[in-house]
N, C-alpha and C. Protein backbone atom coordinates (compact mmCIF):
# COMPACT_ATOMS: atom_id res chain seq x y z
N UNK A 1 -6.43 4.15 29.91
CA UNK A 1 -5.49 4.88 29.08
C UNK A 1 -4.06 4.50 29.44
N UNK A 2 -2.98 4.59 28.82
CA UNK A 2 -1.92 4.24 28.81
C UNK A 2 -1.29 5.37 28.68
N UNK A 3 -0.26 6.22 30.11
CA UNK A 3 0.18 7.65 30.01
C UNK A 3 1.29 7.36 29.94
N UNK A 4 1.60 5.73 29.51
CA UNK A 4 3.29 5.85 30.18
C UNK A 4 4.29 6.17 28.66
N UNK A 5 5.01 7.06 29.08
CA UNK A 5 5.79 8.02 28.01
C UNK A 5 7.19 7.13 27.82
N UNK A 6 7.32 6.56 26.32
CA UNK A 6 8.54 5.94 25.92
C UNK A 6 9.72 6.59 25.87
N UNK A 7 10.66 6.22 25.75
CA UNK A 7 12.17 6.35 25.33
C UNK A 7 12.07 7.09 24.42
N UNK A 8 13.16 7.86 23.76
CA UNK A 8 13.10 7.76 22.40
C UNK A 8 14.10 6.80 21.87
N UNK A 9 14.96 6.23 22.63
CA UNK A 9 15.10 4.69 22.18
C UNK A 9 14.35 3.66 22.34
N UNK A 10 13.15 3.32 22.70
CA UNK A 10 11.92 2.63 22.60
C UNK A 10 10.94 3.10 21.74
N UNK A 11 11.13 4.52 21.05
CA UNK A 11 10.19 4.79 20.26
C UNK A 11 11.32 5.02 18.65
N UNK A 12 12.16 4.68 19.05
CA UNK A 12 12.89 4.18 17.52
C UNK A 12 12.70 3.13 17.63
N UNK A 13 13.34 2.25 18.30
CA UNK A 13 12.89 0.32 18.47
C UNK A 13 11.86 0.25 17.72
N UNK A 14 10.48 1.03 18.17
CA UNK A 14 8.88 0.52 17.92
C UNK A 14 8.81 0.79 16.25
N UNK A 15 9.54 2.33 15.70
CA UNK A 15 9.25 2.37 14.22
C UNK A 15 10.48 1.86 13.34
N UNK A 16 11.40 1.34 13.96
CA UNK A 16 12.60 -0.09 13.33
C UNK A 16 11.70 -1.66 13.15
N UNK A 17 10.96 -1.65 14.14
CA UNK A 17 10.30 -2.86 14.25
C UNK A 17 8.94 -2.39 12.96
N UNK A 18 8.28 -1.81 13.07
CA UNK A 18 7.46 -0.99 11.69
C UNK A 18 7.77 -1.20 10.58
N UNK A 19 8.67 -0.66 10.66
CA UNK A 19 9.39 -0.88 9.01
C UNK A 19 9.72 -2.06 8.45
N UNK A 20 10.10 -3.16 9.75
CA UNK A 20 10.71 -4.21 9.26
C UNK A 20 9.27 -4.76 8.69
N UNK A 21 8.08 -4.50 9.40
CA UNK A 21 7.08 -5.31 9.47
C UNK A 21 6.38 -4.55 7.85
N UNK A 22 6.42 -3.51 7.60
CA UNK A 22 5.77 -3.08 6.35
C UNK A 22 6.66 -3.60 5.62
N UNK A 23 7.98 -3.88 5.31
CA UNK A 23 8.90 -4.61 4.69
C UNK A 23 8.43 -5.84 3.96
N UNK A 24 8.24 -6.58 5.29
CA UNK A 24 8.12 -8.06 4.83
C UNK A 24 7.05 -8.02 4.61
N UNK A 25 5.98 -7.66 5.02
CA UNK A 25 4.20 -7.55 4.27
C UNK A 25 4.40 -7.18 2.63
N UNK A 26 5.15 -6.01 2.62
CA UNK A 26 5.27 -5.87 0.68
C UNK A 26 6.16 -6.79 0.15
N UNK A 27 7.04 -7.42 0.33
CA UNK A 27 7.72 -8.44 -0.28
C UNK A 27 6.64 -9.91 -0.43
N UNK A 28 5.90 -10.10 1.03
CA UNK A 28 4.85 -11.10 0.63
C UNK A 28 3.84 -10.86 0.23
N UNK A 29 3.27 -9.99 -0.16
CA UNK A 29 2.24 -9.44 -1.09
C UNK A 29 3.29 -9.84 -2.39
N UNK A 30 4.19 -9.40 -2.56
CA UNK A 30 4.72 -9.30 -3.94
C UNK A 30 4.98 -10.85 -4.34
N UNK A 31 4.74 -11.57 -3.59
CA UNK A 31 5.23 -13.29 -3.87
C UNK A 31 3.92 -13.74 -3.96
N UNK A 32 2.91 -13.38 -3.07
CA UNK A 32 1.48 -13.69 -3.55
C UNK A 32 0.76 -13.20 -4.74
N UNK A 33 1.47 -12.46 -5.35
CA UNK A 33 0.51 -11.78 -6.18
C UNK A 33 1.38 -12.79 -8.07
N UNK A 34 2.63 -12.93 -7.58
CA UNK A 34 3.50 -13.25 -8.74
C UNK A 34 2.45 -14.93 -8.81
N UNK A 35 2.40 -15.45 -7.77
CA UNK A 35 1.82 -16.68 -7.53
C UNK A 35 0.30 -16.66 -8.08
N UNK A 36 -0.50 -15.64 -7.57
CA UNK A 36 -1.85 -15.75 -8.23
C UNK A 36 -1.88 -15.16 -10.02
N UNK A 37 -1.08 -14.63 -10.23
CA UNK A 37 -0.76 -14.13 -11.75
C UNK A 37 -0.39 -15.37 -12.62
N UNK A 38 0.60 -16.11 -12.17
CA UNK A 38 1.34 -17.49 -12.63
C UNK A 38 -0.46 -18.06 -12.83
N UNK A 39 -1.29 -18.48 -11.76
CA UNK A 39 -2.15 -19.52 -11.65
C UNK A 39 -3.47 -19.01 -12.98
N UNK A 40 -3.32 -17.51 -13.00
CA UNK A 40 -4.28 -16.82 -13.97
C UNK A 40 -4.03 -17.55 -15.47
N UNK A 41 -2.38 -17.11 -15.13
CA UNK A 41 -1.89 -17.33 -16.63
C UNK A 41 -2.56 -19.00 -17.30
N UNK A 42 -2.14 -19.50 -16.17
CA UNK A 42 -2.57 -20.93 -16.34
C UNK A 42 -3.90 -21.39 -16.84
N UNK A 43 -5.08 -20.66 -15.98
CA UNK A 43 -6.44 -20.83 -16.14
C UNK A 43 -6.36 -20.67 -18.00
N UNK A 44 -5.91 -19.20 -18.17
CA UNK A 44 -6.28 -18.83 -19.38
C UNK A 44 -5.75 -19.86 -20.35
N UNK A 45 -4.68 -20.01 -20.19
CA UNK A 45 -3.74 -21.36 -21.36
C UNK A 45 -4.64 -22.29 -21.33
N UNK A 46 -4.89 -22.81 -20.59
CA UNK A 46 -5.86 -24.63 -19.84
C UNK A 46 -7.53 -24.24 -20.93
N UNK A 47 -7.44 -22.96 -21.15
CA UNK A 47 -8.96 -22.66 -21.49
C UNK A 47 -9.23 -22.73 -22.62
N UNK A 48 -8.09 -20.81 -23.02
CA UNK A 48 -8.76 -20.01 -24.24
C UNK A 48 -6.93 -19.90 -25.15
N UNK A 49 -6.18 -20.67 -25.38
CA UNK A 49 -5.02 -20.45 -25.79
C UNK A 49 -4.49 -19.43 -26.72
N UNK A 50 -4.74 -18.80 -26.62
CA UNK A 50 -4.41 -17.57 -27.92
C UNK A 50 -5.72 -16.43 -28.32
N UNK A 51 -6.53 -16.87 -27.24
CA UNK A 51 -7.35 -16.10 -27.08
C UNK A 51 -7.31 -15.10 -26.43
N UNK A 52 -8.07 -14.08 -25.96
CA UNK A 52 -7.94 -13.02 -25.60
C UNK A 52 -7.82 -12.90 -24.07
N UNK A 53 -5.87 -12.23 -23.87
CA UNK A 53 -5.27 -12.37 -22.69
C UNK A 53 -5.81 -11.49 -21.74
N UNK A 54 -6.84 -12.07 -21.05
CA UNK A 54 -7.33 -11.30 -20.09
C UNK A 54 -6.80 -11.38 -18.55
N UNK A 55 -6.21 -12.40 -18.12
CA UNK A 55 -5.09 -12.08 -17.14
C UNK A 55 -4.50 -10.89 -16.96
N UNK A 56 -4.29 -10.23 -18.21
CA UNK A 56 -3.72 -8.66 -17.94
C UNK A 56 -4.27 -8.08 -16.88
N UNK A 57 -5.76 -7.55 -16.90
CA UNK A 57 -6.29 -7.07 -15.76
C UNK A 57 -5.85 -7.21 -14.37
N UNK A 58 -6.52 -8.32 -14.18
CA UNK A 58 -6.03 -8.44 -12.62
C UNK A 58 -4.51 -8.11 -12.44
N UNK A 59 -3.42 -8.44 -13.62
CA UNK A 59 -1.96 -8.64 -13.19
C UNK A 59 -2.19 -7.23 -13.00
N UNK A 60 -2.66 -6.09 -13.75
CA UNK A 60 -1.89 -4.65 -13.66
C UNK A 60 -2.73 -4.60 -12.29
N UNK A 61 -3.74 -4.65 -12.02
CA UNK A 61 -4.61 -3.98 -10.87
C UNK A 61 -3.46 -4.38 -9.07
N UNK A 62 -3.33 -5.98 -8.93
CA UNK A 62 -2.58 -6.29 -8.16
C UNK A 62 -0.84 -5.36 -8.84
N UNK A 63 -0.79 -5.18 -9.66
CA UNK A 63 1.12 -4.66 -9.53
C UNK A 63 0.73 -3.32 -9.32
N UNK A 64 -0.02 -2.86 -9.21
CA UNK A 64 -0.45 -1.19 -8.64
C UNK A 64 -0.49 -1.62 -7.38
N UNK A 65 -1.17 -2.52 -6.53
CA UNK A 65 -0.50 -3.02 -5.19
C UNK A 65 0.73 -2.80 -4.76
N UNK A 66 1.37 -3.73 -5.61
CA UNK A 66 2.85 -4.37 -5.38
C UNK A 66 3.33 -2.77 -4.94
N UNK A 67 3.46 -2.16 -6.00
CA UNK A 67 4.05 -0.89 -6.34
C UNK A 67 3.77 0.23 -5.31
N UNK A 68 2.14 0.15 -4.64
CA UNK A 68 2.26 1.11 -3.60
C UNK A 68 2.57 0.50 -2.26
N UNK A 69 3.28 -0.73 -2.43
CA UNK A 69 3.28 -1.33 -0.87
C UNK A 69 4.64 -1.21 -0.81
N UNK A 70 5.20 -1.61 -1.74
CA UNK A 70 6.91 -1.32 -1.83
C UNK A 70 7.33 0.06 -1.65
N UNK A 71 6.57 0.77 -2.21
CA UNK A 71 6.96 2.57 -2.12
C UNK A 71 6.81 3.15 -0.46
N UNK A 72 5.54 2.11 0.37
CA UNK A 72 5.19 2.64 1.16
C UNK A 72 6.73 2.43 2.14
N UNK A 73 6.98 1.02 1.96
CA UNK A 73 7.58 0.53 2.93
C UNK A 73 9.09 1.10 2.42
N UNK A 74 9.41 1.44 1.22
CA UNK A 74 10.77 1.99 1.65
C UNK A 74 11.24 2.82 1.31
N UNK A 75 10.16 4.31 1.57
CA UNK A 75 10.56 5.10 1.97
C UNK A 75 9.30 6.14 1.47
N UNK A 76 8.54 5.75 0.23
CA UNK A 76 7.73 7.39 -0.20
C UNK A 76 6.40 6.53 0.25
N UNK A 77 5.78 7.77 0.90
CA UNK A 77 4.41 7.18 1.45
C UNK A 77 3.41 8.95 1.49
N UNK A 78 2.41 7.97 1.13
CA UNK A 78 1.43 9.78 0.84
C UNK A 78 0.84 9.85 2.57
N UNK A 79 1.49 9.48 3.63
CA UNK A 79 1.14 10.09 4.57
C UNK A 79 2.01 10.28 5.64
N UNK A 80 3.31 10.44 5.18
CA UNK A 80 4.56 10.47 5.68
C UNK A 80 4.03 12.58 6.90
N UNK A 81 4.55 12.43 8.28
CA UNK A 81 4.56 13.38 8.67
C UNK A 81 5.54 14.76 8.48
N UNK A 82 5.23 15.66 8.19
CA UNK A 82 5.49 16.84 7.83
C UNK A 82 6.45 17.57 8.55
N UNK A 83 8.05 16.85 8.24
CA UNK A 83 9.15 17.54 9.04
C UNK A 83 9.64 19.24 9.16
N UNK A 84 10.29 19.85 10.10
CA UNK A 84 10.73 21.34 9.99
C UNK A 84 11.35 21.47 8.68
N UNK A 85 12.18 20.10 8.19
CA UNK A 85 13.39 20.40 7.15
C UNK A 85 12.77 20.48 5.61
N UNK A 86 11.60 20.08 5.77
CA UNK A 86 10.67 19.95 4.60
C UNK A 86 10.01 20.81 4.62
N UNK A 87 9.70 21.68 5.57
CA UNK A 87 8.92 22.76 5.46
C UNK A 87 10.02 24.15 5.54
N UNK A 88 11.16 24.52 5.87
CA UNK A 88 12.21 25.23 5.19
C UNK A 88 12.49 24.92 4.07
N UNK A 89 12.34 23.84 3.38
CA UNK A 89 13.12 23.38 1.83
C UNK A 89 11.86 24.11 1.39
N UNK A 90 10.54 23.72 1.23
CA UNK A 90 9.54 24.60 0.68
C UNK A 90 9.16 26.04 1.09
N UNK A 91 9.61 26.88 1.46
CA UNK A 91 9.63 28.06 1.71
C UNK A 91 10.74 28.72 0.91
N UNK A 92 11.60 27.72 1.14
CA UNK A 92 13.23 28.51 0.14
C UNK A 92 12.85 28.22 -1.26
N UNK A 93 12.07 27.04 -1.22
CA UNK A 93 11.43 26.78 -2.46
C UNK A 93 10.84 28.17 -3.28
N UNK A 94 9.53 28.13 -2.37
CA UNK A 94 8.75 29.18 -2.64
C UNK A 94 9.31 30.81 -2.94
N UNK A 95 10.19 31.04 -1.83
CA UNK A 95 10.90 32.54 -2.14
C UNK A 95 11.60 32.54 -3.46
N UNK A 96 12.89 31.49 -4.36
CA UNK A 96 13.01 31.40 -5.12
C UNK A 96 12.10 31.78 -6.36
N UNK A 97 10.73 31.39 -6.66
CA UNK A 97 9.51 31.25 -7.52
C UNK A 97 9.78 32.76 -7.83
N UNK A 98 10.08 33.99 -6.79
CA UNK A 98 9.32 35.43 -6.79
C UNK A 98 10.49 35.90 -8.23
């Protein structure tokens, strides 16, 4: 086991270094995916020309990727931890409702 207790300037370092790293993973997802979409497009032209654009698929399925990797990395993420200031904003929330 590993008891040894960080900084909290070593434990910002570690989720600065995080971010950078979910960063550049969704930007290269987003260059791989523009790249395999381009090569789809291609197949289909080379094939069925005016036929029925089925590239669509995959493009929307991968940009629902794109879209939750970018969201993750800068800033909305569905598993973000549950701050005090977010849980007073929803309470003042809530009392308001009455």
């Amino acid at each position: 086991m590993n008891d040894i207790k960080q900084t909290p300037e070593a434990e910002l370092r570690e989720a600065a270094k995080q971010s950078i790293e979910k960063k550049r993973s969704a930007w290269q997802f987003l260059g791989i995916t523009i790249l395999v979409n381009i090569g789809l497009v291609v197949i289909w032209f080379m094939t069925s020309p005016g036929g029925y654009f089925w590239p669509m698929w995959p493009a929307l399925g991968m940009g629902i990727g794109v879209v939750l990797s970018l969201s993750d990395a800068y800033g909305f993420s569905f598993n973000r931890p549950i701050t005090e200031s977010a849980i007073d904003a929803e309470i003042e929330r809530l009392k308001n409702r009455r």
